[in-house]
Protein backbone atom coordinates (compact mmCIF):
# COMPACT_ATOMS: atom_id res chain seq x y z
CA UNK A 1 0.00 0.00 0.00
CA UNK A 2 0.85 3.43 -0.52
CA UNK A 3 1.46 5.97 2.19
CA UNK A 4 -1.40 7.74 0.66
CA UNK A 5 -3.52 4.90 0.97
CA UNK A 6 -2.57 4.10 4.15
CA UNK A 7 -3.05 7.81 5.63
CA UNK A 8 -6.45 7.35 4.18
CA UNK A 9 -7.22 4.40 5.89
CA UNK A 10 -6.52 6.28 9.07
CA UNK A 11 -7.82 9.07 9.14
CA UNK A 12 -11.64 7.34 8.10
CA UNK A 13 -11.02 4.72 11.11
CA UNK A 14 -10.71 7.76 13.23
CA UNK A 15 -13.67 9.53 11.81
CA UNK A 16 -15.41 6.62 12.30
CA UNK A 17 -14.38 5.90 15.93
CA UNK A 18 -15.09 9.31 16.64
CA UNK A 19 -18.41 9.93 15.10
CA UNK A 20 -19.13 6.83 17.10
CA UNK A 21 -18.25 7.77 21.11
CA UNK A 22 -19.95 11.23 20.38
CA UNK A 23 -23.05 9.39 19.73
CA UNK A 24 -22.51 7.27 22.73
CA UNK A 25 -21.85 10.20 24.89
CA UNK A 26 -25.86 11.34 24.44
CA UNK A 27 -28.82 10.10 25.96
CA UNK A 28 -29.95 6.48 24.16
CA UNK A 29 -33.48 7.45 24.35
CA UNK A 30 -34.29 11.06 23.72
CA UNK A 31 -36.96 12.54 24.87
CA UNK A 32 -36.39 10.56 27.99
CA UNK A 33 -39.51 8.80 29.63
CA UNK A 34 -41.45 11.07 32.21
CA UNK A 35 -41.27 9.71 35.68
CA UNK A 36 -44.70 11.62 36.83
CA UNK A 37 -43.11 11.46 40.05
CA UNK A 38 -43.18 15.09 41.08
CA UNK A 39 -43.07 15.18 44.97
CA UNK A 40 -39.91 14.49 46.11
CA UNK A 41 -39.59 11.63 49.51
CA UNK A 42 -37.12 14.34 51.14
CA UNK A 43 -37.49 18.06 51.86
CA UNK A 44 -35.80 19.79 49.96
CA UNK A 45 -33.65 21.91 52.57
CA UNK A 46 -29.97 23.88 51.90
CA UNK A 47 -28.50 21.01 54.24
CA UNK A 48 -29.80 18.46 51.65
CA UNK A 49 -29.06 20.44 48.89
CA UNK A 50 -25.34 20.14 49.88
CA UNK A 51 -25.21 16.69 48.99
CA UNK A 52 -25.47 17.48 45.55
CA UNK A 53 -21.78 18.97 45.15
CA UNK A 54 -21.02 15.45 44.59
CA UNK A 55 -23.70 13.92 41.94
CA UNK A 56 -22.32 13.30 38.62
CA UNK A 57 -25.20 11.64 36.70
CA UNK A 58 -28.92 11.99 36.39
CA UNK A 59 -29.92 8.74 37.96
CA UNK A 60 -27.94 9.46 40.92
CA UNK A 61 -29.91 13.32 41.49
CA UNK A 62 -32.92 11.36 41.52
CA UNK A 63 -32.53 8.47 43.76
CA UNK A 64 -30.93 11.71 46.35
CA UNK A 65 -34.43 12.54 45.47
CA UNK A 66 -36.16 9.65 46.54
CA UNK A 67 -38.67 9.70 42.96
CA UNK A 68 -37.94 10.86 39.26
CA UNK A 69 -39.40 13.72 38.82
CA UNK A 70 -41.97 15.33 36.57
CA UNK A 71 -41.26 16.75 33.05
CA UNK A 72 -42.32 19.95 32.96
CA UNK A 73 -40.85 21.11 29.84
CA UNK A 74 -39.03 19.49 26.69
CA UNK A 75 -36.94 21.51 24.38
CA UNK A 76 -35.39 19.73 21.16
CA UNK A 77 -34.76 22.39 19.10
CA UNK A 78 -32.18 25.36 19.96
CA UNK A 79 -28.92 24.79 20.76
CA UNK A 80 -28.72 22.36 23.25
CA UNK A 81 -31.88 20.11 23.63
CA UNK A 82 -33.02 19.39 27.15
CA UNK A 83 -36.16 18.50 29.17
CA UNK A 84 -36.42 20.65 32.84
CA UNK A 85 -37.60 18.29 35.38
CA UNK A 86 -39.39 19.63 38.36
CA UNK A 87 -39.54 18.11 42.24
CA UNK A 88 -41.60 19.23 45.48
CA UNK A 89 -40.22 18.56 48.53
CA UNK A 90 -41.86 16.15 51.12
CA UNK A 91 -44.30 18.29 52.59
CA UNK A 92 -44.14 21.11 50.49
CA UNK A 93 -40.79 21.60 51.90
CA UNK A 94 -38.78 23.34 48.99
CA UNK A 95 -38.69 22.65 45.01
CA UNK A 96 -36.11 21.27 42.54
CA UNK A 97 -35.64 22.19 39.17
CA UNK A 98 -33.14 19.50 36.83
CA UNK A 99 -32.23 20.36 33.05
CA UNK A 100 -31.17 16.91 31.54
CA UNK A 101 -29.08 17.66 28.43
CA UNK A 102 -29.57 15.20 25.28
CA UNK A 103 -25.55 14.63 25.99
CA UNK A 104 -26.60 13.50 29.61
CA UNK A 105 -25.47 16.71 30.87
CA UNK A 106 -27.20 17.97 33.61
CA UNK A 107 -27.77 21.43 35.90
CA UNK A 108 -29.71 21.87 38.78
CA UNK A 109 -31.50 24.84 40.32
CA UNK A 110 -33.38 24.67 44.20
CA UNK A 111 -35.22 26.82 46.19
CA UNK A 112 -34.65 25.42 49.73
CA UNK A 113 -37.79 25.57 52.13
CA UNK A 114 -35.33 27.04 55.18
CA UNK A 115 -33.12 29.30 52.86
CA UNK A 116 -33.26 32.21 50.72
CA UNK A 117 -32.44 32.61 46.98
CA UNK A 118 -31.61 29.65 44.32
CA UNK A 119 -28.87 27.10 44.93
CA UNK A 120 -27.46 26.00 41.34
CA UNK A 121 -25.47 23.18 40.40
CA UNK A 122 -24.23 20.71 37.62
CA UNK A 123 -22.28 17.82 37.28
CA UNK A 124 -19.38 19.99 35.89
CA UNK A 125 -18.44 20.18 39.85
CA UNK A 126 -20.16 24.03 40.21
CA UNK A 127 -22.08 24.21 43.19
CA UNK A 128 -23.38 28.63 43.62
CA UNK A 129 -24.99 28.86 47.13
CA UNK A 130 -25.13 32.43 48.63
CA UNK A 131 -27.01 31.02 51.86
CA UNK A 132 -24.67 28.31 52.75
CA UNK A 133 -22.34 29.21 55.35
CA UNK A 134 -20.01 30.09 54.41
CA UNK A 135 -20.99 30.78 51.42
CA UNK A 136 -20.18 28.88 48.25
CA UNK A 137 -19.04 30.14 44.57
CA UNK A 138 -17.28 27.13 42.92
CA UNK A 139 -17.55 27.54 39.23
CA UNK A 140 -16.43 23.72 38.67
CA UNK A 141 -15.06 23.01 34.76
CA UNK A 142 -16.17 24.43 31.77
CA UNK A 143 -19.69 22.95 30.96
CA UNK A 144 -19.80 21.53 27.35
CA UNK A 145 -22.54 24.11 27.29
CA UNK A 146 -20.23 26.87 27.48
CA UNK A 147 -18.49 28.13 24.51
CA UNK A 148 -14.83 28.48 25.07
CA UNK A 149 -15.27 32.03 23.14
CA UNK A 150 -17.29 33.00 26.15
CA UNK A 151 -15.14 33.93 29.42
CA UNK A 152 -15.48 31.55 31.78
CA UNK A 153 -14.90 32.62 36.02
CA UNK A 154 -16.40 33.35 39.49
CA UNK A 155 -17.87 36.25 37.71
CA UNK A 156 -19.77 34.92 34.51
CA UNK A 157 -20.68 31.56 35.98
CA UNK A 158 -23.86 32.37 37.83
CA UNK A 159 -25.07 33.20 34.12
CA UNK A 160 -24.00 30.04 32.56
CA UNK A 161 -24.08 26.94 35.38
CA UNK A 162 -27.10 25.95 34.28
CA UNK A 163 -27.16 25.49 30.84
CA UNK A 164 -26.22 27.45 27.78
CA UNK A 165 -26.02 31.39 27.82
CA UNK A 166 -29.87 31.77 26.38
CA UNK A 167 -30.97 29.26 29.20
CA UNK A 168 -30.80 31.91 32.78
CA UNK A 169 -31.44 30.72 35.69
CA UNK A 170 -31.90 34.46 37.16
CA UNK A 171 -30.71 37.37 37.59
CA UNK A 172 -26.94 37.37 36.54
């Protein structure tokens, strides 16, 4: 074989390989099923709320939750599909708010029963709680979401934690 040949060769096995794990890296069934399981088995608290600094995948938020969820909204077009799931706390106690990204992606946004303001989150490692004390601000990694032409620190993040820069989770 030629080197020409051969360089082909290589280059469409990587193509291929690649065009393959990106496909694996979203959500095998999109839109995803809807739970109907809107009140949550836990109050939804700041102390609880805590524990999700260290959830990294959508099945793991909701078992924290104690129930799945409700789908409140779907998005597929734009650009970055996602459904926003929606919890109650046990008793009324507090809401939830999840945006599951086709990639698997996801954000988080809660308005404790015992604390003021929204509590954000993703499984990028950012966890934004003014009411926890101390206080918390961690930014985590860049979100996929994020564009890397978009500036990306303790200043900007509030805007962007939650999903893509059109998606706000309030005021910035």
């Amino acid at each position: 074989m030629t080197r020409i040949a051969v360089l082909f060769i290589s280059t469409l096995v990587v193509a291929v390989i690649s065009s393959a794990l990106v496909a694996a890296s979203e959500l095998a069934v999109w839109p995803p099923r809807d739970p109907g399981e809107a009140i949550a088995r836990v109050a939804i608290t700041t102390a609880w709320a805590s524990r999700l600094r260290d959830i990294r995948n959508f099945d793991a938020l909701q078992k924290v939750a104690g129930s799945g969820g409700r789908i409140i909204s779907l998005e597929n077009g734009g650009e970055a599909p996602h459904a926003v799931y929606s919890w109650t706390g046990a008793g009324g106690l507090g809401q939830m708010r999840a945006f599951l990204y086709r990639s698997g992606d996801f954000a988080v946004v809660v308005t404790p029963a015992d604390g003021t303001g929204e509590i954000r989150a993703n499984n990028f490692d950012a966890f934004v709680c003014a009411a926890c004390s101390p206080p918390v601000n961690a930014c985590g990694r860049r979100p996929s979401w994020v564009s890397h032409a978009f500036h990306w620190n303790e200043y900007d993040c509030g805007c962007t934690v939650t999903g893509p820069q059109t998606i706000r989770a309030g005021a910035c």
